[in-house]
C-alpha atoms as a PDB file:
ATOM      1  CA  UNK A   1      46.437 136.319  78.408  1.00  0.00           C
ATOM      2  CA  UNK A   2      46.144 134.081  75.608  1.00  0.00           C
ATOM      3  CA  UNK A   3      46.530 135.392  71.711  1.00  0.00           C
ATOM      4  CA  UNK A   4      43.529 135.154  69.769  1.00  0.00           C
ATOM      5  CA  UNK A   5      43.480 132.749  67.024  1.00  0.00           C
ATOM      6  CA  UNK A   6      44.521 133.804  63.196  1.00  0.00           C
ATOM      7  CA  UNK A   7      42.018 133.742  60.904  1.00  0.00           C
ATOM      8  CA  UNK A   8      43.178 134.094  57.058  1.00  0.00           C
ATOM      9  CA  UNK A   9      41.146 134.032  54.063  1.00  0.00           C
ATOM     10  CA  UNK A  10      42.598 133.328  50.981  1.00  0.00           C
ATOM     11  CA  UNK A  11      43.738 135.742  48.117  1.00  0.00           C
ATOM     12  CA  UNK A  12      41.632 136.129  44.790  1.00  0.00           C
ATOM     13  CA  UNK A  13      42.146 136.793  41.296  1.00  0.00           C
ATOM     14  CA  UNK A  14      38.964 138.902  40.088  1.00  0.00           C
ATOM     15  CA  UNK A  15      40.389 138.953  36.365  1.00  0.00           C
ATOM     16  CA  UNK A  16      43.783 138.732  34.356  1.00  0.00           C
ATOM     17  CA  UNK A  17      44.579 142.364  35.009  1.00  0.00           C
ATOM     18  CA  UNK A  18      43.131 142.266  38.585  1.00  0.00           C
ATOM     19  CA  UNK A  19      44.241 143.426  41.702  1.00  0.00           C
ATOM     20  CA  UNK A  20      45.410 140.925  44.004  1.00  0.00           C
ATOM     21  CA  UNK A  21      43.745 140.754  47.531  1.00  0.00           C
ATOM     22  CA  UNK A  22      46.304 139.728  50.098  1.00  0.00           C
ATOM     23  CA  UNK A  23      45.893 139.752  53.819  1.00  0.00           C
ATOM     24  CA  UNK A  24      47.458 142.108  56.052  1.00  0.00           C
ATOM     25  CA  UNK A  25      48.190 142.683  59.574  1.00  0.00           C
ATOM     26  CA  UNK A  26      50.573 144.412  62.085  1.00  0.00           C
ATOM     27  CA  UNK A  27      53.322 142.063  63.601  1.00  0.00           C
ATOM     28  CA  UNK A  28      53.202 141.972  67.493  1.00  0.00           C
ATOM     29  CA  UNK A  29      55.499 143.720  69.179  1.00  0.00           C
ATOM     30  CA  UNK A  30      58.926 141.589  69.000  1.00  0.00           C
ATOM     31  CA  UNK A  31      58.978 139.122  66.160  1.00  0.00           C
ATOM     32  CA  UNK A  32      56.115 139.455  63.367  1.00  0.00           C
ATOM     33  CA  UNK A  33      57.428 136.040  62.718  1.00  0.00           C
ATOM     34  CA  UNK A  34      56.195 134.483  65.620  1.00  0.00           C
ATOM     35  CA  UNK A  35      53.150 136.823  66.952  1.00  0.00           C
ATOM     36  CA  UNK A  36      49.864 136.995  66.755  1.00  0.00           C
ATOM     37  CA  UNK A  37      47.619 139.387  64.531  1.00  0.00           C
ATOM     38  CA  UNK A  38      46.222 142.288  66.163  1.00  0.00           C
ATOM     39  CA  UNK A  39      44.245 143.038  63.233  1.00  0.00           C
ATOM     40  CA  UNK A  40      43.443 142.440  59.553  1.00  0.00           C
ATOM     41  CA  UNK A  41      42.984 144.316  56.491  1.00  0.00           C
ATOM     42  CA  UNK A  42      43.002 143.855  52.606  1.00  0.00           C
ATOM     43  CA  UNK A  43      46.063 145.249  50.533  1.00  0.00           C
ATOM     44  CA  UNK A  44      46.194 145.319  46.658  1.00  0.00           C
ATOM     45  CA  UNK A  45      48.810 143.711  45.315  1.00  0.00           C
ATOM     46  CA  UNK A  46      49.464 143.685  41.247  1.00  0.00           C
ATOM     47  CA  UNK A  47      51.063 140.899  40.073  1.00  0.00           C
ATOM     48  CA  UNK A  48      52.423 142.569  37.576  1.00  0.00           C
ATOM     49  CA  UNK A  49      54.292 144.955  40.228  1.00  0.00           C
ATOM     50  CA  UNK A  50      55.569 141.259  41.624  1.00  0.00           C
ATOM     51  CA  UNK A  51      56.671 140.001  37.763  1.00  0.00           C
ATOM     52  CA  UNK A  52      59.168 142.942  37.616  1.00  0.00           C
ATOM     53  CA  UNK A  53      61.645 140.681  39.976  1.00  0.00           C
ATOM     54  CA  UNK A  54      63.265 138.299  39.028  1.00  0.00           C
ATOM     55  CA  UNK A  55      62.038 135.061  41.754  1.00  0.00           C
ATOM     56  CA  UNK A  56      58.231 135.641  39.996  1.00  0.00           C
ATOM     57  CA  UNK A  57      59.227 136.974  36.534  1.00  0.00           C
ATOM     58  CA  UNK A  58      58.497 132.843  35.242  1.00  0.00           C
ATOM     59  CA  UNK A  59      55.364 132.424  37.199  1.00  0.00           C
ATOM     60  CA  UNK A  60      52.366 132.058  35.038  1.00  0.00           C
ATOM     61  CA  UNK A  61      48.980 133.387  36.025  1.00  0.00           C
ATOM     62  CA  UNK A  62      47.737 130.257  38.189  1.00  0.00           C
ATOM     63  CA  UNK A  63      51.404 129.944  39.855  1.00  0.00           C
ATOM     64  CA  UNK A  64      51.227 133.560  40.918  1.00  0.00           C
ATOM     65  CA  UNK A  65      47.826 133.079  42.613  1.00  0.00           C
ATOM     66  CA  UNK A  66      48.390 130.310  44.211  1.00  0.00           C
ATOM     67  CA  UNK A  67      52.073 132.076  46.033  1.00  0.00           C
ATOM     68  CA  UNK A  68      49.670 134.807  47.193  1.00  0.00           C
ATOM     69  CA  UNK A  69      47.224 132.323  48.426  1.00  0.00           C
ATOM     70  CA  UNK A  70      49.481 131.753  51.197  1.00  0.00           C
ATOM     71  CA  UNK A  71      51.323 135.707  51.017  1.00  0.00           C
ATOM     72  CA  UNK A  72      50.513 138.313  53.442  1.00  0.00           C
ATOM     73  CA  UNK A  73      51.388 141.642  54.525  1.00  0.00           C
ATOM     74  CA  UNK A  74      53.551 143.028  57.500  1.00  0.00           C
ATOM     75  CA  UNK A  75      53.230 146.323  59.091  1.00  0.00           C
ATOM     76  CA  UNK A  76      57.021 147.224  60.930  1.00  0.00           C
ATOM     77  CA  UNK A  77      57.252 150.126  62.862  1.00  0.00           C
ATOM     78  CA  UNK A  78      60.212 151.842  63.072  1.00  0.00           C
ATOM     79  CA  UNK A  79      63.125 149.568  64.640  1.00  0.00           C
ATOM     80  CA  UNK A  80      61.268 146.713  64.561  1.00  0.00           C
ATOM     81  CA  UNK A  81      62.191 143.218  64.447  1.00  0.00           C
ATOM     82  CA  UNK A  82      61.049 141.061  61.943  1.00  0.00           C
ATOM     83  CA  UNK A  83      63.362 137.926  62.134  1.00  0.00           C
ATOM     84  CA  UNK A  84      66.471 137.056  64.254  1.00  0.00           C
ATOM     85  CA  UNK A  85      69.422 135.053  63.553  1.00  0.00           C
ATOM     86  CA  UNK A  86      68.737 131.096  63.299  1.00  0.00           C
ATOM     87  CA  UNK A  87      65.059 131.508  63.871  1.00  0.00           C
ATOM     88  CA  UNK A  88      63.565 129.082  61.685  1.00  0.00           C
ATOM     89  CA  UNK A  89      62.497 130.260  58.258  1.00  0.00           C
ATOM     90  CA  UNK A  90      59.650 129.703  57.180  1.00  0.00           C
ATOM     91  CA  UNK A  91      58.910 132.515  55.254  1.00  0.00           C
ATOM     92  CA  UNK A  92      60.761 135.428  52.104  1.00  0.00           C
ATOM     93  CA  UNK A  93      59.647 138.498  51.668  1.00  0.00           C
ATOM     94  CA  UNK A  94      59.396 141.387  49.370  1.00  0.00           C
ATOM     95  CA  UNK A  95      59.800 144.952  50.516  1.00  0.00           C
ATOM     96  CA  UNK A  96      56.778 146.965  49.900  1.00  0.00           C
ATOM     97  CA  UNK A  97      57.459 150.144  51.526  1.00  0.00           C
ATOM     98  CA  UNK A  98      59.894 151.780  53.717  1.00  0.00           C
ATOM     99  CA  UNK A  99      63.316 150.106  54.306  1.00  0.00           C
ATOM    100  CA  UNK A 100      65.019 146.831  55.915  1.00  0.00           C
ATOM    101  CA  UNK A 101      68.303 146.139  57.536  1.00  0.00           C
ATOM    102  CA  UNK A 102      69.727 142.974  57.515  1.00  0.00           C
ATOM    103  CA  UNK A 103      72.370 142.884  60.263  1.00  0.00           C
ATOM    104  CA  UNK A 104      75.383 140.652  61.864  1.00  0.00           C
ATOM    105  CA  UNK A 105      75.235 140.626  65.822  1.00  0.00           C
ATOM    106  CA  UNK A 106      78.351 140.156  67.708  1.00  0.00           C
ATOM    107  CA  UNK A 107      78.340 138.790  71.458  1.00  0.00           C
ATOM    108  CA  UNK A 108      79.711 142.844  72.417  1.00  0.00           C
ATOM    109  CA  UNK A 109      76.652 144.230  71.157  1.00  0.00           C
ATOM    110  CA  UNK A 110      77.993 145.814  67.632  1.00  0.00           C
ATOM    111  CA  UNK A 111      76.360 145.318  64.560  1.00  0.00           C
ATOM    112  CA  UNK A 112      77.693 145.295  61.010  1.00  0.00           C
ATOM    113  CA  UNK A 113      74.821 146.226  58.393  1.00  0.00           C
ATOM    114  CA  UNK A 114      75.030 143.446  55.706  1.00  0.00           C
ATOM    115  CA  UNK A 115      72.589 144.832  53.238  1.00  0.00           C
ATOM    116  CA  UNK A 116      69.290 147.689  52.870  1.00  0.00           C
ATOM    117  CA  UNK A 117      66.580 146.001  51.276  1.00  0.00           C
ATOM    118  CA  UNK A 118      64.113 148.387  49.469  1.00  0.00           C
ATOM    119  CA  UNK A 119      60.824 148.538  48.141  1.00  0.00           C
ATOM    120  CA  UNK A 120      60.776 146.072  45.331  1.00  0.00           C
ATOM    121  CA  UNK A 121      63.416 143.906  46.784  1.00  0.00           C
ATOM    122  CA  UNK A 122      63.587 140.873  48.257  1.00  0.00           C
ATOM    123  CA  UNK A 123      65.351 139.155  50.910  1.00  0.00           C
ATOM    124  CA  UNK A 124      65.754 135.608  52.446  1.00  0.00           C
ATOM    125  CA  UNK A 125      64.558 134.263  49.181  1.00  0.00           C
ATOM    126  CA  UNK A 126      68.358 131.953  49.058  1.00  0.00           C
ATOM    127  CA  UNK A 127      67.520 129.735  52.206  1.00  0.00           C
ATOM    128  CA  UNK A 128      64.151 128.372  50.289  1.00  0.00           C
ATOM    129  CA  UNK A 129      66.330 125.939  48.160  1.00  0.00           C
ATOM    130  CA  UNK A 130      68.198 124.710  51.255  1.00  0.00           C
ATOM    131  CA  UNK A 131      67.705 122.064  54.118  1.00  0.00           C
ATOM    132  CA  UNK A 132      67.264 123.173  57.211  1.00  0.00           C
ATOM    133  CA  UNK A 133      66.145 126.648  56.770  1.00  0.00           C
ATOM    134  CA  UNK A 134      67.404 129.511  59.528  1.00  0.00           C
ATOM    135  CA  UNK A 135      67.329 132.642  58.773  1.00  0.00           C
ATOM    136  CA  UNK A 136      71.157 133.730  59.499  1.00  0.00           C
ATOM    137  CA  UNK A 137      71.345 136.871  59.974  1.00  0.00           C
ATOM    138  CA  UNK A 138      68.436 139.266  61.923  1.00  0.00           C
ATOM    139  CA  UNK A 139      66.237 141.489  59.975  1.00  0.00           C
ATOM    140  CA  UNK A 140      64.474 144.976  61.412  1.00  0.00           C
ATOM    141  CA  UNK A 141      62.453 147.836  59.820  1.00  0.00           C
ATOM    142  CA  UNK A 142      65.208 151.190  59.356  1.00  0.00           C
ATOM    143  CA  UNK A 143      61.347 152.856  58.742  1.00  0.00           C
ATOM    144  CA  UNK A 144      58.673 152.129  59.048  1.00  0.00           C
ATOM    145  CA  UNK A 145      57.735 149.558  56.825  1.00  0.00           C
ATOM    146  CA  UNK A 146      55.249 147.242  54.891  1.00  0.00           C
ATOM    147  CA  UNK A 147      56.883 143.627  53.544  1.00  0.00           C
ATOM    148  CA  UNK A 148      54.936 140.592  52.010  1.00  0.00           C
ATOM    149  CA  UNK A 149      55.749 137.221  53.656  1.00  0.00           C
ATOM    150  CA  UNK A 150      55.532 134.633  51.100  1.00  0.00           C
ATOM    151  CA  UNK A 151      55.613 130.989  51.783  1.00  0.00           C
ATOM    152  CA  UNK A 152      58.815 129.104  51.543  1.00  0.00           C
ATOM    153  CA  UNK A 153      56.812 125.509  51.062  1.00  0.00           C
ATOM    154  CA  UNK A 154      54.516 126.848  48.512  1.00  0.00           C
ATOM    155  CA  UNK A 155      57.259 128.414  46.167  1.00  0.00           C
ATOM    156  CA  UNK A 156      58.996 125.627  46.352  1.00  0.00           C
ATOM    157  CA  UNK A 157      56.388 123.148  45.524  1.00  0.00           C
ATOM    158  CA  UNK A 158      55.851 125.101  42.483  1.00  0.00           C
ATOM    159  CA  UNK A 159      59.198 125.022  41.438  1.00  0.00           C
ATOM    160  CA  UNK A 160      59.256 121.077  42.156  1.00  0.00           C
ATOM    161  CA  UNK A 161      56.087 120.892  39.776  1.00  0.00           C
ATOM    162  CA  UNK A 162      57.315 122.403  36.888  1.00  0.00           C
ATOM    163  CA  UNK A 163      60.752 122.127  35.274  1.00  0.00           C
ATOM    164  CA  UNK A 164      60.566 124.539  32.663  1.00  0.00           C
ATOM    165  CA  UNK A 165      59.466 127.542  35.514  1.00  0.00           C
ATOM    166  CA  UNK A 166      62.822 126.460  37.177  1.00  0.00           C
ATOM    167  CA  UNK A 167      64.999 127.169  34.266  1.00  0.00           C
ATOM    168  CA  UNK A 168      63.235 130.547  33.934  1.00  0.00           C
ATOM    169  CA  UNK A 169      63.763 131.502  37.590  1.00  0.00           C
ATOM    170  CA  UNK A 170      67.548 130.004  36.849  1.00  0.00           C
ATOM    171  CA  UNK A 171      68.237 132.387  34.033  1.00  0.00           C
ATOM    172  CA  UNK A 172      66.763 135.537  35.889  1.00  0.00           C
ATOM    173  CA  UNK A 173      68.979 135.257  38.342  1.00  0.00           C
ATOM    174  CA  UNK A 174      72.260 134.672  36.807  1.00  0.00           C
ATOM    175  CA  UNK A 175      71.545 137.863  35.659  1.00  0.00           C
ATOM    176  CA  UNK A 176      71.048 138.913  39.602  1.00  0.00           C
ATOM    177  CA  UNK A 177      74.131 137.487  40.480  1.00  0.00           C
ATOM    178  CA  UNK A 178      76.472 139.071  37.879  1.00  0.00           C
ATOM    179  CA  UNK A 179      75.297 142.199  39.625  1.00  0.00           C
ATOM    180  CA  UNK A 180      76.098 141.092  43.357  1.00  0.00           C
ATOM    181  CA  UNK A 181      79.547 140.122  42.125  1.00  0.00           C
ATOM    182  CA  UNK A 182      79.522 143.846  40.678  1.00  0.00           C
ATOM    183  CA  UNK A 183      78.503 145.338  43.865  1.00  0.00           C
ATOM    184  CA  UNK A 184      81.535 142.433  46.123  1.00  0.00           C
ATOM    185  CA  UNK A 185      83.699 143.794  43.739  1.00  0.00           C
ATOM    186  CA  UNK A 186      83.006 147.331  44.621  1.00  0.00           C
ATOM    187  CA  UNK A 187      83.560 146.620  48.258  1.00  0.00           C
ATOM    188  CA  UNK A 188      86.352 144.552  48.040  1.00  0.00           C
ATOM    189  CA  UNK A 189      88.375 146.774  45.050  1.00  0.00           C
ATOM    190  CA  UNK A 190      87.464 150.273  45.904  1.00  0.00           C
ATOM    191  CA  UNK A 191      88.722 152.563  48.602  1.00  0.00           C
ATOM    192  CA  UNK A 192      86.030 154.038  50.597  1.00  0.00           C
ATOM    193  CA  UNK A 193      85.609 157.202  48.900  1.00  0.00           C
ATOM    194  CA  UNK A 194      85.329 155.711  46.160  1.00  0.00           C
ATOM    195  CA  UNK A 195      82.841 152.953  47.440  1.00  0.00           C
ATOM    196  CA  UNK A 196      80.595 155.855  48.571  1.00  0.00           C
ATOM    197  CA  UNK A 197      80.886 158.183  45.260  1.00  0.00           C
ATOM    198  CA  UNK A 198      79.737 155.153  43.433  1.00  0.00           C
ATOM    199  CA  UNK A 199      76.618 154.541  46.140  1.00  0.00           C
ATOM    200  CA  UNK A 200      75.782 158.364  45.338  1.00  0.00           C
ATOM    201  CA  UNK A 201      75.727 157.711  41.709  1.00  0.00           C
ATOM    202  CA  UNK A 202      73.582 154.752  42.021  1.00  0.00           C
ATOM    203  CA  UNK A 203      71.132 157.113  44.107  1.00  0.00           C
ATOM    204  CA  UNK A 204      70.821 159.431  40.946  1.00  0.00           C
ATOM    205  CA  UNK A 205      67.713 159.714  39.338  1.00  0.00           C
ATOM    206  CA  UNK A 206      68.386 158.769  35.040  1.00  0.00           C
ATOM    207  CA  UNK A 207      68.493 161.243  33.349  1.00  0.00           C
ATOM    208  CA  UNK A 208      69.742 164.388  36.184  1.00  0.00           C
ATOM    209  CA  UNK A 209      72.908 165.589  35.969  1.00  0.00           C
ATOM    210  CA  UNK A 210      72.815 168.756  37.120  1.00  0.00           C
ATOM    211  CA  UNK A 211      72.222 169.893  40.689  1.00  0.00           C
ATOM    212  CA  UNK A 212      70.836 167.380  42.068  1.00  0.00           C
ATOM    213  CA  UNK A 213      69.179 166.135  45.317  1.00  0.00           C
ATOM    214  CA  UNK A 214      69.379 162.486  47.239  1.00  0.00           C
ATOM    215  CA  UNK A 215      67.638 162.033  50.205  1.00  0.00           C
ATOM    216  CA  UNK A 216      69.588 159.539  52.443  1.00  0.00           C
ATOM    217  CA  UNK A 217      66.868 156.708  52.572  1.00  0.00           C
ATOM    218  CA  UNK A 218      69.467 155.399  56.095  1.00  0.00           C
ATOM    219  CA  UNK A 219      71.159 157.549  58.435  1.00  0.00           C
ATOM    220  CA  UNK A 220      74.470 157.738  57.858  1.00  0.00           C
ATOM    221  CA  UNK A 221      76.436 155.474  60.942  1.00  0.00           C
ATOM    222  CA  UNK A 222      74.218 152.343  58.449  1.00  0.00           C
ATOM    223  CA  UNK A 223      75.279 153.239  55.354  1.00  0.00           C
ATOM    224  CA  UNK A 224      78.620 153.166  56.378  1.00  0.00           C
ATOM    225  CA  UNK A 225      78.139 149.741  57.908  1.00  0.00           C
ATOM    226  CA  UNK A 226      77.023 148.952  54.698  1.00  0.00           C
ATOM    227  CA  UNK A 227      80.079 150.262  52.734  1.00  0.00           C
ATOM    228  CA  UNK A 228      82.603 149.029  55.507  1.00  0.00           C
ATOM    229  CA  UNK A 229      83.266 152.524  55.885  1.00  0.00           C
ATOM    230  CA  UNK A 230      84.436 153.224  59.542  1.00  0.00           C
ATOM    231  CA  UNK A 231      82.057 156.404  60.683  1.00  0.00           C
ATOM    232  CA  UNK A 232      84.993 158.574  61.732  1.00  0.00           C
ATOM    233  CA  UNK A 233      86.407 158.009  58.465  1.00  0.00           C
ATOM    234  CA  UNK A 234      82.797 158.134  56.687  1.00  0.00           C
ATOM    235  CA  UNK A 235      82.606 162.124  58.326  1.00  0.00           C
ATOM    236  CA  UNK A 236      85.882 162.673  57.052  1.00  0.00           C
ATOM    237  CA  UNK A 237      84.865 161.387  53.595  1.00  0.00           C
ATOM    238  CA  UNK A 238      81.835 163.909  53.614  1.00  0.00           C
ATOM    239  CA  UNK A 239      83.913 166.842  55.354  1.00  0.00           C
ATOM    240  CA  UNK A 240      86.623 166.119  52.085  1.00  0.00           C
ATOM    241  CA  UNK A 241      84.514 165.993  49.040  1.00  0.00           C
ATOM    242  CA  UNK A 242      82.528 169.512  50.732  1.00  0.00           C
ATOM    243  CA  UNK A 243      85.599 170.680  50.804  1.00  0.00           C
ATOM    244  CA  UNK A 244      86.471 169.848  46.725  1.00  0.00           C
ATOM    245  CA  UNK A 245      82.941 171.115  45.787  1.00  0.00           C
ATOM    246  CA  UNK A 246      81.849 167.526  45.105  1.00  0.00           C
ATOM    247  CA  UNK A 247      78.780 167.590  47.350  1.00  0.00           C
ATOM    248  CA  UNK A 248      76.960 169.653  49.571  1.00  0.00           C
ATOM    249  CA  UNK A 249      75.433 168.221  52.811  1.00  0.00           C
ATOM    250  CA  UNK A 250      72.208 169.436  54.777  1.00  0.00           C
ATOM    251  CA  UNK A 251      70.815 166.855  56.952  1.00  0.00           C
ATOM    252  CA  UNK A 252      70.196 163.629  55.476  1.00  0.00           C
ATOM    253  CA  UNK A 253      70.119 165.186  52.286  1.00  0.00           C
ATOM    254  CA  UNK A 254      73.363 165.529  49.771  1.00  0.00           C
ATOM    255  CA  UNK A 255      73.357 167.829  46.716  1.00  0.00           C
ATOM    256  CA  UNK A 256      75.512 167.182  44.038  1.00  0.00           C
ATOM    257  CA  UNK A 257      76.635 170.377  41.576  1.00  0.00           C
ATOM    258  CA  UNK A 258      77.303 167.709  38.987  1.00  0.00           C
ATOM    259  CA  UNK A 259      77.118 164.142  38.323  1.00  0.00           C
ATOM    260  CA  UNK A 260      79.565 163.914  35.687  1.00  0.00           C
ATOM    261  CA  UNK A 261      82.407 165.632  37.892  1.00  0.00           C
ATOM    262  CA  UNK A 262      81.291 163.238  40.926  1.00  0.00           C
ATOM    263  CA  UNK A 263      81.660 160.508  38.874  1.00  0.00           C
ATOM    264  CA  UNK A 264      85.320 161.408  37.857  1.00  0.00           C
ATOM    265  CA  UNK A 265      86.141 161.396  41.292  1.00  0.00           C
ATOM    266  CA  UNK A 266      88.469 158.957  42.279  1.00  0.00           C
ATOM    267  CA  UNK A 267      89.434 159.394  46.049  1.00  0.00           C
END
């Protein structure tokens, strides 16, 4: 049986402080990327929400519309894949809700977790500015999840069209990348307690420093994937820093006594 043809209407700005009307449907039931929609629905996006990242911070009100001309919403159930491994890109995205991992296959099955993307965040935003554009590694919802797909073509014609919009997206994320080096410093320099005190402390609401709660937003074999943490010696970690009084650990969720005497933990 034949899928149904896609019909897509475009995206309108009612007024300078407007919602956003961007189309939005469920992927199918392997690759979003490459099914059919099911169904369609309208989803308010703010621009302003979008302007808060750094790839749209430069856009001005007529570049923004026209990127969510050709934007649109995915719904990800739990598991599911949005993108594999040299599939051809044609698309970024922005997380909207829930959570994505972005994942290394080997040919035995294992995976190595490269990255959680969460809401706010993009991903596969770097292969826009190159030639021939694979996604390389595979992409699934830990959650379920909502992203918005935006068009590599279009963001890159409006790049092409205006010079000075490039130098703003250029200084936005230099600052970006003086925080990834931060973060391939932390993996690279830091012993794995370490590594995961510091993940904790990111977790921490401004402000809290006293008992304090952090729901897990992975479950824990991912997250230490994502801190090259092996899991036997991730339990261990958790089992040692009960022990010290660092943390407490129910579930998915980890209380910490105090921030400042986590944070002066050194492994």
């Amino acid at each position: 049986m034949s899928a149904p043809p896609l019909r897509k209407t475009l995206s309108h700005v009612l007024d300078p402080d407007a919602l956003i009307l961007v189309n939005s449907f469920p992927p199918g039931a392997n690759s979003p990327e490459i099914q059919y929609a099911a169904r369609m629905q309208k989803t308010h996006i703010r621009p302003e929400e979008l302007r808060r990242h750094h790839l749209f911070a430069g856009l001005n009100d007529a570049q923004m519309e026209r990127l969510l001309q050709t934007a649109h919403i995915m719904h990800l159930e739990e598991g599911q894949l949005l993108f594999a491994s040299q599939q051809e890109a044609k698309h970024f995205y922005m997380v909207h809700s829930g959570s994505i991992r972005l994942y290394l296959s080997s040919p035995d099955g294992s995976e190595k977790v490269v990255h959680l993307v969460d809401p706010g965040e993009t991903f596969a935003e770097a292969i826009t500015f190159m030639d021939g554009q694979r996604y390389p590694l595979n992409a699934s919802a830990l959650s379920k999840s909502e992203v918005i797909a935006f068009s590599n073509a279009t963001f890159r014609e409006i790049l092409r069209e205006s010079t000075e919009t490039c130098f703003r997206l250029m200084a936005d994320m230099s600052t970006w990348l003086k925080k990834q080096i931060q973060d391939i410093n932390a993996l690279t320099l830091q012993n794995a307690t370490l590594r995961f005190t510091n993940y904790l402390l990111h977790q921490v609401p401004p402000g809290q420093l006293l008992d304090v709660s952090i729901e897990l937003s992975a479950p824990k074999h991912v997250i230490a994937s994502r801190l090259s943490i092996q899991p036997e010696s991730f339990s261990r970690i958790l089992r040692n820093m009960q022990k010290n009084g660092l943390i407490t650990v129910e579930g998915s969720t980890i209380h910490i006594a105090n921030v400042d005497t986590l944070g002066a933990n050194d492994g």
